[in-house]
N, C-alpha and C. Protein backbone atom coordinates (compact mmCIF):
# COMPACT_ATOMS: atom_id res chain seq x y z
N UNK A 1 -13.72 -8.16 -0.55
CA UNK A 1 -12.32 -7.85 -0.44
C UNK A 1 -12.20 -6.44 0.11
N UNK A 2 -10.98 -6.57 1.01
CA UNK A 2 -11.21 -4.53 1.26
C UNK A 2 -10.03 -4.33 0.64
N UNK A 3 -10.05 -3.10 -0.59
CA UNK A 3 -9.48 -2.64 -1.21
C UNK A 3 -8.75 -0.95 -0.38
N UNK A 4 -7.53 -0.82 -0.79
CA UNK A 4 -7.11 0.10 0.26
C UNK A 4 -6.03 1.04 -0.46
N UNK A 5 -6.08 2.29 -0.66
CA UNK A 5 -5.31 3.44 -1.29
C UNK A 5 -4.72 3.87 -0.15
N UNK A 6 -3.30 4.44 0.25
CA UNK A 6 -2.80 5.47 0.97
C UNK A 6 -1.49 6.07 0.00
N UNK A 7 -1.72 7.38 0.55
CA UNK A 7 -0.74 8.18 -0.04
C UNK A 7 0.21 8.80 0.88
N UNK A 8 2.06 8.45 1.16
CA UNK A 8 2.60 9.07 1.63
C UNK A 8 2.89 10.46 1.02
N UNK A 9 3.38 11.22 1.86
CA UNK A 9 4.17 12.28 1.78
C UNK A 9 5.35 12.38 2.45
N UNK A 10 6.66 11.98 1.65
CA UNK A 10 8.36 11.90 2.17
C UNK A 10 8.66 12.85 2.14
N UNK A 11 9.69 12.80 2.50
CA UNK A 11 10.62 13.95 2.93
C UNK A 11 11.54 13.80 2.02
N UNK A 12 11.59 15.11 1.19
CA UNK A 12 12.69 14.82 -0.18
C UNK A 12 14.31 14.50 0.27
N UNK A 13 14.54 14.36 1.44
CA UNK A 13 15.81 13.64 1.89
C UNK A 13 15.67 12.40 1.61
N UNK A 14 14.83 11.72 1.95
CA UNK A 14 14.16 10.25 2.12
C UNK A 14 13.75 9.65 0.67
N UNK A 15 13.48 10.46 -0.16
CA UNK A 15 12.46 9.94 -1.21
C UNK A 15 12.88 9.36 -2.30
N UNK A 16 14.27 8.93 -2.18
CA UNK A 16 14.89 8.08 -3.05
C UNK A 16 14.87 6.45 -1.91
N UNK A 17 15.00 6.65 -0.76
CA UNK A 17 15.85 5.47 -0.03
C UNK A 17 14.07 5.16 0.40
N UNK A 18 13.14 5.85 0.04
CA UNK A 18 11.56 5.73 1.11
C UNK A 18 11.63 3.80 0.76
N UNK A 19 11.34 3.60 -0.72
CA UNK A 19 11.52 2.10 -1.38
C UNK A 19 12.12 0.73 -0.15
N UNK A 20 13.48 1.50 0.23
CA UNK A 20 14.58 0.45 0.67
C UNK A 20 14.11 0.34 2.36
N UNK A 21 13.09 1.14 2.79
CA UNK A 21 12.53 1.85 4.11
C UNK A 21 11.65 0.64 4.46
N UNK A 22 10.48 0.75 3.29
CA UNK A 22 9.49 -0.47 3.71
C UNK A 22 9.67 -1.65 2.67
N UNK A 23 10.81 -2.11 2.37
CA UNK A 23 11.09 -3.34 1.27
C UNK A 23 10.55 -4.71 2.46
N UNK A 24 11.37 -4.66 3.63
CA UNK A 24 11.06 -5.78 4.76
C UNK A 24 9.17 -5.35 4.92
N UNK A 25 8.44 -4.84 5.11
CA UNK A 25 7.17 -4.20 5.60
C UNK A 25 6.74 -5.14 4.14
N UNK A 26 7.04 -4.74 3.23
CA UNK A 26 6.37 -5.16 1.68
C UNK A 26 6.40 -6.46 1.23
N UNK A 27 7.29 -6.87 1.88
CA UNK A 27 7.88 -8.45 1.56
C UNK A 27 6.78 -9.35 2.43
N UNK A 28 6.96 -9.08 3.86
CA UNK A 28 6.23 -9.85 4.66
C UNK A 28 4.44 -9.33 4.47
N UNK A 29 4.05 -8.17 3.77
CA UNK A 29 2.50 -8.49 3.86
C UNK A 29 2.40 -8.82 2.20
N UNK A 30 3.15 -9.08 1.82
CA UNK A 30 2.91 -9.78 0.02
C UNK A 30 3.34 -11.01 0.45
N UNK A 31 3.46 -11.55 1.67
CA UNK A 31 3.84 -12.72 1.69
C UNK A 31 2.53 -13.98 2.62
N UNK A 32 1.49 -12.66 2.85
CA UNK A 32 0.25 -13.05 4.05
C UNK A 32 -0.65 -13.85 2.90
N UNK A 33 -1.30 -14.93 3.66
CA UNK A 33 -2.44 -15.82 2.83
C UNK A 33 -3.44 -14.57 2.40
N UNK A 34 -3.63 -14.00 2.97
CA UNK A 34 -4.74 -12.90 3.17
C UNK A 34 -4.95 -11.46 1.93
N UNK A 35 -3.27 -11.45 1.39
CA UNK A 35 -2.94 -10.52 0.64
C UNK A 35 -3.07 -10.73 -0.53
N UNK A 36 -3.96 -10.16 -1.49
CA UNK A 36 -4.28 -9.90 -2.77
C UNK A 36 -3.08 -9.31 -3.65
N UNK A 37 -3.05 -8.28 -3.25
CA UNK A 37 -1.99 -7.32 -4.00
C UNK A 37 -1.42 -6.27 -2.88
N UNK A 38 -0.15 -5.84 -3.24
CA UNK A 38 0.49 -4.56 -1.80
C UNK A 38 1.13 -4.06 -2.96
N UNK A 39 1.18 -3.05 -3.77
CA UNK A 39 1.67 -2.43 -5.07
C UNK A 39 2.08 -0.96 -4.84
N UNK A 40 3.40 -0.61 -4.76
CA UNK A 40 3.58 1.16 -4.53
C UNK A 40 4.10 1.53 -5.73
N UNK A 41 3.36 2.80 -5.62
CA UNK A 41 3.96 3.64 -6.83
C UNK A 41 4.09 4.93 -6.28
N UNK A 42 5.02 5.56 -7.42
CA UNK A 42 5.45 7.20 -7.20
C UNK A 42 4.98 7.79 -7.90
N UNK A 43 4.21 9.34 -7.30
CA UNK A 43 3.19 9.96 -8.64
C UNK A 43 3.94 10.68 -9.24
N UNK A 44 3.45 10.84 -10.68
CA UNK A 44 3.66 11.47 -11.51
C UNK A 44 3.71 13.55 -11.48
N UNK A 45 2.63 13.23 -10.21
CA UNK A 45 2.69 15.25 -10.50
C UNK A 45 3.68 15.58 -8.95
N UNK A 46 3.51 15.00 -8.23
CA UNK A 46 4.42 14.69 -7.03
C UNK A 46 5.34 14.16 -6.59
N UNK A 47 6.74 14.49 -7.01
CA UNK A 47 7.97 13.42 -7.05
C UNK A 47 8.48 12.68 -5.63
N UNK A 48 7.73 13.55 -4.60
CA UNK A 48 7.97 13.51 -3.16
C UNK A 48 6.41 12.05 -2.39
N UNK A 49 5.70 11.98 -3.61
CA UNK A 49 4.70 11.16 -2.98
C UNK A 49 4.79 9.94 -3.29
N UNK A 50 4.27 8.95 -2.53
CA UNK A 50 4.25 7.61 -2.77
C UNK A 50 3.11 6.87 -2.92
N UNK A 51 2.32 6.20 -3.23
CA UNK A 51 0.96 5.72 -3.60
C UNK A 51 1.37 3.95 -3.17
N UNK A 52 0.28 3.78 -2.43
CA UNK A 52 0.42 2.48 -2.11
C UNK A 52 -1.42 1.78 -2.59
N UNK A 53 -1.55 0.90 -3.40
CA UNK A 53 -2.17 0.39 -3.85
C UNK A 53 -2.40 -1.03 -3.14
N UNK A 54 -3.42 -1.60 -2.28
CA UNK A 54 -3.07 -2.99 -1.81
C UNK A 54 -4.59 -3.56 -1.56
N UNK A 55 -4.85 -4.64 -1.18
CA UNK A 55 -5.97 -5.57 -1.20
C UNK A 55 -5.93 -6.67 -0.95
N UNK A 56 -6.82 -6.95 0.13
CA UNK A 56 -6.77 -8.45 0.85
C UNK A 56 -8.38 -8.96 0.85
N UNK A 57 -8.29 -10.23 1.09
CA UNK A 57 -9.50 -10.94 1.36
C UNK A 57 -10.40 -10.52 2.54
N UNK A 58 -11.57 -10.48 2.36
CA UNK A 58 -12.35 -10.33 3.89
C UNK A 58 -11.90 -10.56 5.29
N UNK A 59 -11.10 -12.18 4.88
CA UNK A 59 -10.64 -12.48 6.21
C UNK A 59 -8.87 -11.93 6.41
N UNK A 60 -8.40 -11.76 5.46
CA UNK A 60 -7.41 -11.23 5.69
C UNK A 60 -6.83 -9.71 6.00
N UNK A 61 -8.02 -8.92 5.94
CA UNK A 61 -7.46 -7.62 6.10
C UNK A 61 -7.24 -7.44 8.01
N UNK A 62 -7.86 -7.95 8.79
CA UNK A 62 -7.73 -8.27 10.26
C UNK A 62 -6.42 -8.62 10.93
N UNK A 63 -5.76 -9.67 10.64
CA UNK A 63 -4.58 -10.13 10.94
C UNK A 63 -3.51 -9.50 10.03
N UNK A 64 -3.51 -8.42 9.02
CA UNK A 64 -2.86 -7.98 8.48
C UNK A 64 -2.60 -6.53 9.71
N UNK A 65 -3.35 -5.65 10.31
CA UNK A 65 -2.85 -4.50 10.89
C UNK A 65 -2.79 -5.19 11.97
N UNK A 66 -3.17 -6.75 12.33
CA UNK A 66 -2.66 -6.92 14.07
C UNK A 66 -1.36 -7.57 13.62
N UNK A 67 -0.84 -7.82 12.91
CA UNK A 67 0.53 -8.60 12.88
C UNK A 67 1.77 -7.66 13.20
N UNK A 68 3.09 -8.52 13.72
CA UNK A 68 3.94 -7.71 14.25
C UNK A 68 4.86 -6.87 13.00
N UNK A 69 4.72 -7.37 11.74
CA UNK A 69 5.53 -6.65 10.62
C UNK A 69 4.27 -5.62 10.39
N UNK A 70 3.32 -5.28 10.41
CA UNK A 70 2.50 -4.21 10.54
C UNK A 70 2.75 -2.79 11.12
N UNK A 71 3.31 -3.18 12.48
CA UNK A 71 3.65 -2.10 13.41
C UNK A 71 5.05 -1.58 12.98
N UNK A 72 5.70 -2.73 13.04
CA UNK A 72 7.33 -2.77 12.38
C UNK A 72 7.44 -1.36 11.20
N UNK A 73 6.82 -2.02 10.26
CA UNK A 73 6.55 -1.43 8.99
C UNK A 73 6.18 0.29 8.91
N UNK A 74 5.14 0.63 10.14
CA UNK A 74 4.55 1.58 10.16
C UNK A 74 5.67 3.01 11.19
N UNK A 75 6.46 1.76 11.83
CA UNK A 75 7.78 2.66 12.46
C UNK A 75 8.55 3.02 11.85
N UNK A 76 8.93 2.07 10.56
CA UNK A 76 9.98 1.95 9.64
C UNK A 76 9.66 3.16 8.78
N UNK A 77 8.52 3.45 8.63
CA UNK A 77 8.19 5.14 8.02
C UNK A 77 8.21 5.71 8.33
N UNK A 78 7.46 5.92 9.49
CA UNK A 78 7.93 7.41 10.47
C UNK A 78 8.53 8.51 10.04
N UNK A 79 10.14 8.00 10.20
CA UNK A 79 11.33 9.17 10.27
C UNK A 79 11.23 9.32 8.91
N UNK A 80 10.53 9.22 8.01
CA UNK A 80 10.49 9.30 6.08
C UNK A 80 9.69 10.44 5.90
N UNK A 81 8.83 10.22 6.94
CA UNK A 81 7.39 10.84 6.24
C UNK A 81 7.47 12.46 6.56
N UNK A 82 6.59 13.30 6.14
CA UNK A 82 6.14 14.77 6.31
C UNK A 82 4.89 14.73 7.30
N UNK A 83 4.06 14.19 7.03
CA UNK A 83 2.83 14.70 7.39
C UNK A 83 2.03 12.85 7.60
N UNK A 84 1.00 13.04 8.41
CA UNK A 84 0.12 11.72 8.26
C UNK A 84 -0.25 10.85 6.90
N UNK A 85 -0.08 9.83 6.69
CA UNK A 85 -0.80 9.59 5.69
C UNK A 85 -2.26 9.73 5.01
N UNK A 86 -2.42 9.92 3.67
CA UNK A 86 -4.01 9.58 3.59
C UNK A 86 -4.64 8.52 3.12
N UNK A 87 -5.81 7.99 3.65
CA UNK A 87 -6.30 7.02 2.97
C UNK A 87 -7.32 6.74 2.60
N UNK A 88 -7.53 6.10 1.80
CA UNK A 88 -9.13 5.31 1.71
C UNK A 88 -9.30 4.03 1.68
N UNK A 89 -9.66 3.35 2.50
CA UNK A 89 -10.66 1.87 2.84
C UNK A 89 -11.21 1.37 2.55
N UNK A 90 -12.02 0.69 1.92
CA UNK A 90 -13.21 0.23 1.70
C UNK A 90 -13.64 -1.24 1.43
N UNK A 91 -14.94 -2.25 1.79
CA UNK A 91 -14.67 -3.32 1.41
C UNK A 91 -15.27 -3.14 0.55
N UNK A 92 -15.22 -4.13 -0.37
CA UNK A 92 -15.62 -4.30 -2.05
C UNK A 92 -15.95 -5.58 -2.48
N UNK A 93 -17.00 -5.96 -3.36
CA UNK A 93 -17.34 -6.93 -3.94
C UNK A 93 -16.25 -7.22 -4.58
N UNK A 94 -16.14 -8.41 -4.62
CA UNK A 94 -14.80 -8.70 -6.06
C UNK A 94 -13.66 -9.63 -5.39
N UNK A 95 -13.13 -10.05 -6.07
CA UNK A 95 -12.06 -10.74 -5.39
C UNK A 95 -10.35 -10.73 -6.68
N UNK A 96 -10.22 -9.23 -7.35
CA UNK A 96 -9.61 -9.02 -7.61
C UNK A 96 -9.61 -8.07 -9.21
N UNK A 97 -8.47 -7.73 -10.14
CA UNK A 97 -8.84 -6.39 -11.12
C UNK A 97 -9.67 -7.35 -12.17
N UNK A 98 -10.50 -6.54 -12.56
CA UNK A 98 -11.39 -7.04 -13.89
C UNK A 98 -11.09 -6.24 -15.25
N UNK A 99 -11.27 -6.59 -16.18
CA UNK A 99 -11.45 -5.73 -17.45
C UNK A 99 -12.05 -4.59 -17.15
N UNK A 100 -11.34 -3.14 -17.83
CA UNK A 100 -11.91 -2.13 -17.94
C UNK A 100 -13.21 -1.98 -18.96
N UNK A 101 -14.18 -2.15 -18.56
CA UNK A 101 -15.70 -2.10 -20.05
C UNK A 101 -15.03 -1.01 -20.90
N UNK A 102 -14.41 0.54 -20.11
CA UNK A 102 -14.95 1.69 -21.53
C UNK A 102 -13.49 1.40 -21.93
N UNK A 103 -12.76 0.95 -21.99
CA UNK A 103 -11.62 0.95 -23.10
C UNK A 103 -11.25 -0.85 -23.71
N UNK A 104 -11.65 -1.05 -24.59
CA UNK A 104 -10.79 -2.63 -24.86
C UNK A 104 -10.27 -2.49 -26.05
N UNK A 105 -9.19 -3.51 -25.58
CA UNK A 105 -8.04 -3.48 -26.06
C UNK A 105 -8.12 -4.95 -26.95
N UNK A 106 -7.90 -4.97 -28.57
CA UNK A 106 -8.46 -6.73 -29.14
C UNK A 106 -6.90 -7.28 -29.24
């Protein structure tokens, strides 16, 4: 599976409406055979940042950045953002979240 972190940086004009920005972008790749999970969150020490959490199948991470709500999506941020996004990539064994070993919960 390639598992995939990016972190925006909005523009505190934007950073209430950033949500309503990529809702169409979020809809259509939570809607791909290919898509595991597409999950955003807002951090806690950064009220201006956005955390996007997402994960697709081997074969699905390919047709996910060539599709046309891809590009769509990535315009639709643009005028939001501050600075480039960051990210990290990676493919991964697994095919989705497992139990944490060091904490359980009975």
């Amino acid at each position: 599976m390639y598992f995939i972190v990016v972190k925006f940086q909005v523009k505190p004009s934007s950073v209430d409406t950033f949500p309503d920005a990529v809702a169409e972008f979020t809809a259509a790749t939570r809607a791909e055979p290919g898509n595991l999970w597409f999950d955003w969150s807002r951090s806690l020490e950064d009220p201006n940042e956005y955390v996007l959490v997402e994960a697709f199948t081997d074969d699905g991470a390919g047709p996910h950045v060539s599709s046309e709500h891809f590009a769509k999506g990535l315009e639709a941020m643009r005028p939001h953002l501050v600075s480039t996004p960051r990210i990290i990539s990676r493919q991964v064994d697994g095919d989705g979240w497992e139990a944490m070993g060091e904490l359980q919960i009975d």
